[in-house]
N, C-alpha and C. Protein backbone atom coordinates (compact mmCIF):
# COMPACT_ATOMS: atom_id res chain seq x y z
N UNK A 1 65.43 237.49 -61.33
CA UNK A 1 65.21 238.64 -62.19
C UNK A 1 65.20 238.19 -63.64
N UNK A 2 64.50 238.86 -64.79
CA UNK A 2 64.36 238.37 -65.73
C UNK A 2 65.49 238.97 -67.08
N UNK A 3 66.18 237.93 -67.52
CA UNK A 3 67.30 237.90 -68.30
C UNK A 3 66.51 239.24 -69.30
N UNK A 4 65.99 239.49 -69.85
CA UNK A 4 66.05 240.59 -70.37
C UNK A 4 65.94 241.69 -70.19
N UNK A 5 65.37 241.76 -68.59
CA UNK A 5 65.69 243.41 -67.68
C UNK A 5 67.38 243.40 -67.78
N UNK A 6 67.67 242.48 -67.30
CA UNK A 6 69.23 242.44 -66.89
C UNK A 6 70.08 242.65 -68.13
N UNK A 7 69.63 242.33 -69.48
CA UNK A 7 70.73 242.73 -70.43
C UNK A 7 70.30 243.96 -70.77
N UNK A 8 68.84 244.42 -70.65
CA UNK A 8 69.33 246.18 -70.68
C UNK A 8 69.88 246.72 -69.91
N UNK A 9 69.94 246.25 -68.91
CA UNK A 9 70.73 247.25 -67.92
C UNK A 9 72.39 246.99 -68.03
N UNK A 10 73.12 245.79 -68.42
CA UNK A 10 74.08 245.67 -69.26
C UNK A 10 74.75 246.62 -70.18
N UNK A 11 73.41 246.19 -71.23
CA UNK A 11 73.26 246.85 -72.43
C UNK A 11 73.74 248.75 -72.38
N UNK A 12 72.81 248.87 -71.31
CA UNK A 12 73.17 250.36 -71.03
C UNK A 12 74.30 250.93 -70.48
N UNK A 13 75.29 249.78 -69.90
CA UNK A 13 76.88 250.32 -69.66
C UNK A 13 77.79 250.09 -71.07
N UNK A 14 77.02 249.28 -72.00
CA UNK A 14 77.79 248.78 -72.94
C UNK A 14 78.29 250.04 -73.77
N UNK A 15 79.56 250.13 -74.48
CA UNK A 15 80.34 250.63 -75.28
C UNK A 15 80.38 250.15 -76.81
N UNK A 16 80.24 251.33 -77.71
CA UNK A 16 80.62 250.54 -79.19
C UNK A 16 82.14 250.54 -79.38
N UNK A 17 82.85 249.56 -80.18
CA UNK A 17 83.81 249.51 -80.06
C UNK A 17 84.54 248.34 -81.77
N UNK A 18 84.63 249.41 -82.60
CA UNK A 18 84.78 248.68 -83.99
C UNK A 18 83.51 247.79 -84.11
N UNK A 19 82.71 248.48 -83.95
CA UNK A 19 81.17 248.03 -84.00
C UNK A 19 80.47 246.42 -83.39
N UNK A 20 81.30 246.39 -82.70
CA UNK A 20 80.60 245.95 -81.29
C UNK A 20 80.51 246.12 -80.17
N UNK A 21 79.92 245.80 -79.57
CA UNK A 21 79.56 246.06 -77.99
C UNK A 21 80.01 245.52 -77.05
N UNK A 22 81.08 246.09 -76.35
CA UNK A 22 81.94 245.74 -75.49
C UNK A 22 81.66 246.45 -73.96
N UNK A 23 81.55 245.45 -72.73
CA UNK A 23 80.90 246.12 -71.23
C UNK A 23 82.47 245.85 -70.67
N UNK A 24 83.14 246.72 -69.81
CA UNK A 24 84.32 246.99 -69.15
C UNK A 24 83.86 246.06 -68.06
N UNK A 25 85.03 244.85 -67.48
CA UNK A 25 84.90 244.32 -66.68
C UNK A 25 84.52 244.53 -65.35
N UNK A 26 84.86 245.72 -64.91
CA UNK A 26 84.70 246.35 -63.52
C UNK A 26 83.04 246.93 -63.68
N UNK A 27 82.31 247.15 -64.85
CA UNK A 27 81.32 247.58 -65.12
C UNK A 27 80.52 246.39 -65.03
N UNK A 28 80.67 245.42 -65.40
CA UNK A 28 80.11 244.01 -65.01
C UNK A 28 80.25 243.44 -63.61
N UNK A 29 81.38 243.40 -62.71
CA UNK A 29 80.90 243.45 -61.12
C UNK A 29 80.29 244.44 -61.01
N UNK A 30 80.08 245.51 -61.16
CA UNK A 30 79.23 246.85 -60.72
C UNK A 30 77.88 246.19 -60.74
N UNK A 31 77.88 245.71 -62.02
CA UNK A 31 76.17 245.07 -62.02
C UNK A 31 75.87 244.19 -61.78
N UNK A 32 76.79 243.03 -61.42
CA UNK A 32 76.54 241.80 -61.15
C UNK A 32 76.22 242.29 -59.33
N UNK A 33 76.82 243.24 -58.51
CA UNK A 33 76.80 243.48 -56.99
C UNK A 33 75.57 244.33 -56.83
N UNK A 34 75.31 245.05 -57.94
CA UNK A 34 74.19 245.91 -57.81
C UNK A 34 72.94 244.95 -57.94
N UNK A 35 72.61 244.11 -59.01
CA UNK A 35 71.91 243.14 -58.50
C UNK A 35 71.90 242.05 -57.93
N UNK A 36 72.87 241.98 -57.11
CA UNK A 36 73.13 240.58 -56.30
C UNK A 36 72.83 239.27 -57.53
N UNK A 37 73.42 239.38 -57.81
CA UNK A 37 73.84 238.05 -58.63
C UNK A 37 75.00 237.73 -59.15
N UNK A 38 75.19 236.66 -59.96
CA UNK A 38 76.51 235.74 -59.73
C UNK A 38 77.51 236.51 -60.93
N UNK A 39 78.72 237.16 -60.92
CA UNK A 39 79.19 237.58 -61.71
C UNK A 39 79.82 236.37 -62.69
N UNK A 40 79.23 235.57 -63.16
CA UNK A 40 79.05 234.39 -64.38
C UNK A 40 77.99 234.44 -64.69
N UNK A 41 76.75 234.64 -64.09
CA UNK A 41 75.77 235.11 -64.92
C UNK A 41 75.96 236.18 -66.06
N UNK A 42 76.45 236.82 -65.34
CA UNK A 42 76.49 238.69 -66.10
C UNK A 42 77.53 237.73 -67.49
N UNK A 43 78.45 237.04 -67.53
CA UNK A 43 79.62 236.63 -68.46
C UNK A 43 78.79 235.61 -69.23
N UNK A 44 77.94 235.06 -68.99
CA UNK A 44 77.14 233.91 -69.59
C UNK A 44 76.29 235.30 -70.83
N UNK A 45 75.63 236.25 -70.22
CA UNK A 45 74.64 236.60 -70.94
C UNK A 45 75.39 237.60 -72.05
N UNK A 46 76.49 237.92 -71.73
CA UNK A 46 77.15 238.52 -72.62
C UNK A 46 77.99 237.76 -73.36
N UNK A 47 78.11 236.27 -73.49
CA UNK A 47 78.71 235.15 -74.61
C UNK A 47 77.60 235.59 -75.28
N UNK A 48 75.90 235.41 -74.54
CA UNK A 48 75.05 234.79 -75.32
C UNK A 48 74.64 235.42 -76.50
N UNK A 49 74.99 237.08 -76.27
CA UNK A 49 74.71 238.15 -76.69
C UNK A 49 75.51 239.26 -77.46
N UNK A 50 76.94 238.28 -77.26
CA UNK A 50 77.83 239.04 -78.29
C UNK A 50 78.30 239.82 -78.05
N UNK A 51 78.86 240.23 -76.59
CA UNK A 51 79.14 241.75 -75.99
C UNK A 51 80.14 241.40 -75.30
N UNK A 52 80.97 241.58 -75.75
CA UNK A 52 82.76 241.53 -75.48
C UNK A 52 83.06 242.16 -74.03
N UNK A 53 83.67 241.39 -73.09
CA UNK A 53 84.07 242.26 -71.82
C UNK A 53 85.51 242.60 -72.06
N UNK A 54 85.72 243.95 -71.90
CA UNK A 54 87.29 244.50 -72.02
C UNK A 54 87.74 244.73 -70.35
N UNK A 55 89.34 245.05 -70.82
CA UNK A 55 89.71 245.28 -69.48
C UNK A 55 89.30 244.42 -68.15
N UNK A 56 89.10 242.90 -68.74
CA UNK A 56 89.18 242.03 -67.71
C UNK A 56 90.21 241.99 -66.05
N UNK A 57 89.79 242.18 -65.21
CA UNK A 57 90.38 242.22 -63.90
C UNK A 57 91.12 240.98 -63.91
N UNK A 58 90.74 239.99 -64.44
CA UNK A 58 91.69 238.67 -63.88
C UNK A 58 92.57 238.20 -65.04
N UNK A 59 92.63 239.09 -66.50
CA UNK A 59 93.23 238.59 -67.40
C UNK A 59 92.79 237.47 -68.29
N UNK A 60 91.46 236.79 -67.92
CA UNK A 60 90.93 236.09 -68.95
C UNK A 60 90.34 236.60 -70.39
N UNK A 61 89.86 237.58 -70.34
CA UNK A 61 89.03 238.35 -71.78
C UNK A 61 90.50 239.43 -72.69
């Protein structure tokens, strides 16, 4: 699938948050399962892109 379908659809769970854009971790498996792909992808494209994951499930973010 092509990295820029996939960060709008990101994009579109994303939250502003002290004016950046932050996607809720559980909102990122949501989309990483909804399109079958690797939930490090979904974490790669949001380093790449500046979009903070909150409420990390495993305590890393």
């Amino acid at each position: 699938m092509d990295k820029n379908i996939i960060l709008e659809i990101i994009e579109s769970y994303c939250k502003i948050h002290k004016d950046k854009k932050c996607l809720a971790c559980s909102d990122a498996y949501k989309i990483a399962e909804k399109l079958k792909i690797n939930i490090s992808d979904i974490g790669k494209l949001c380093n790449e892109n500046s979009i903070k994951i909150i409420g990390c499930q495993l305590g890393c973010f």
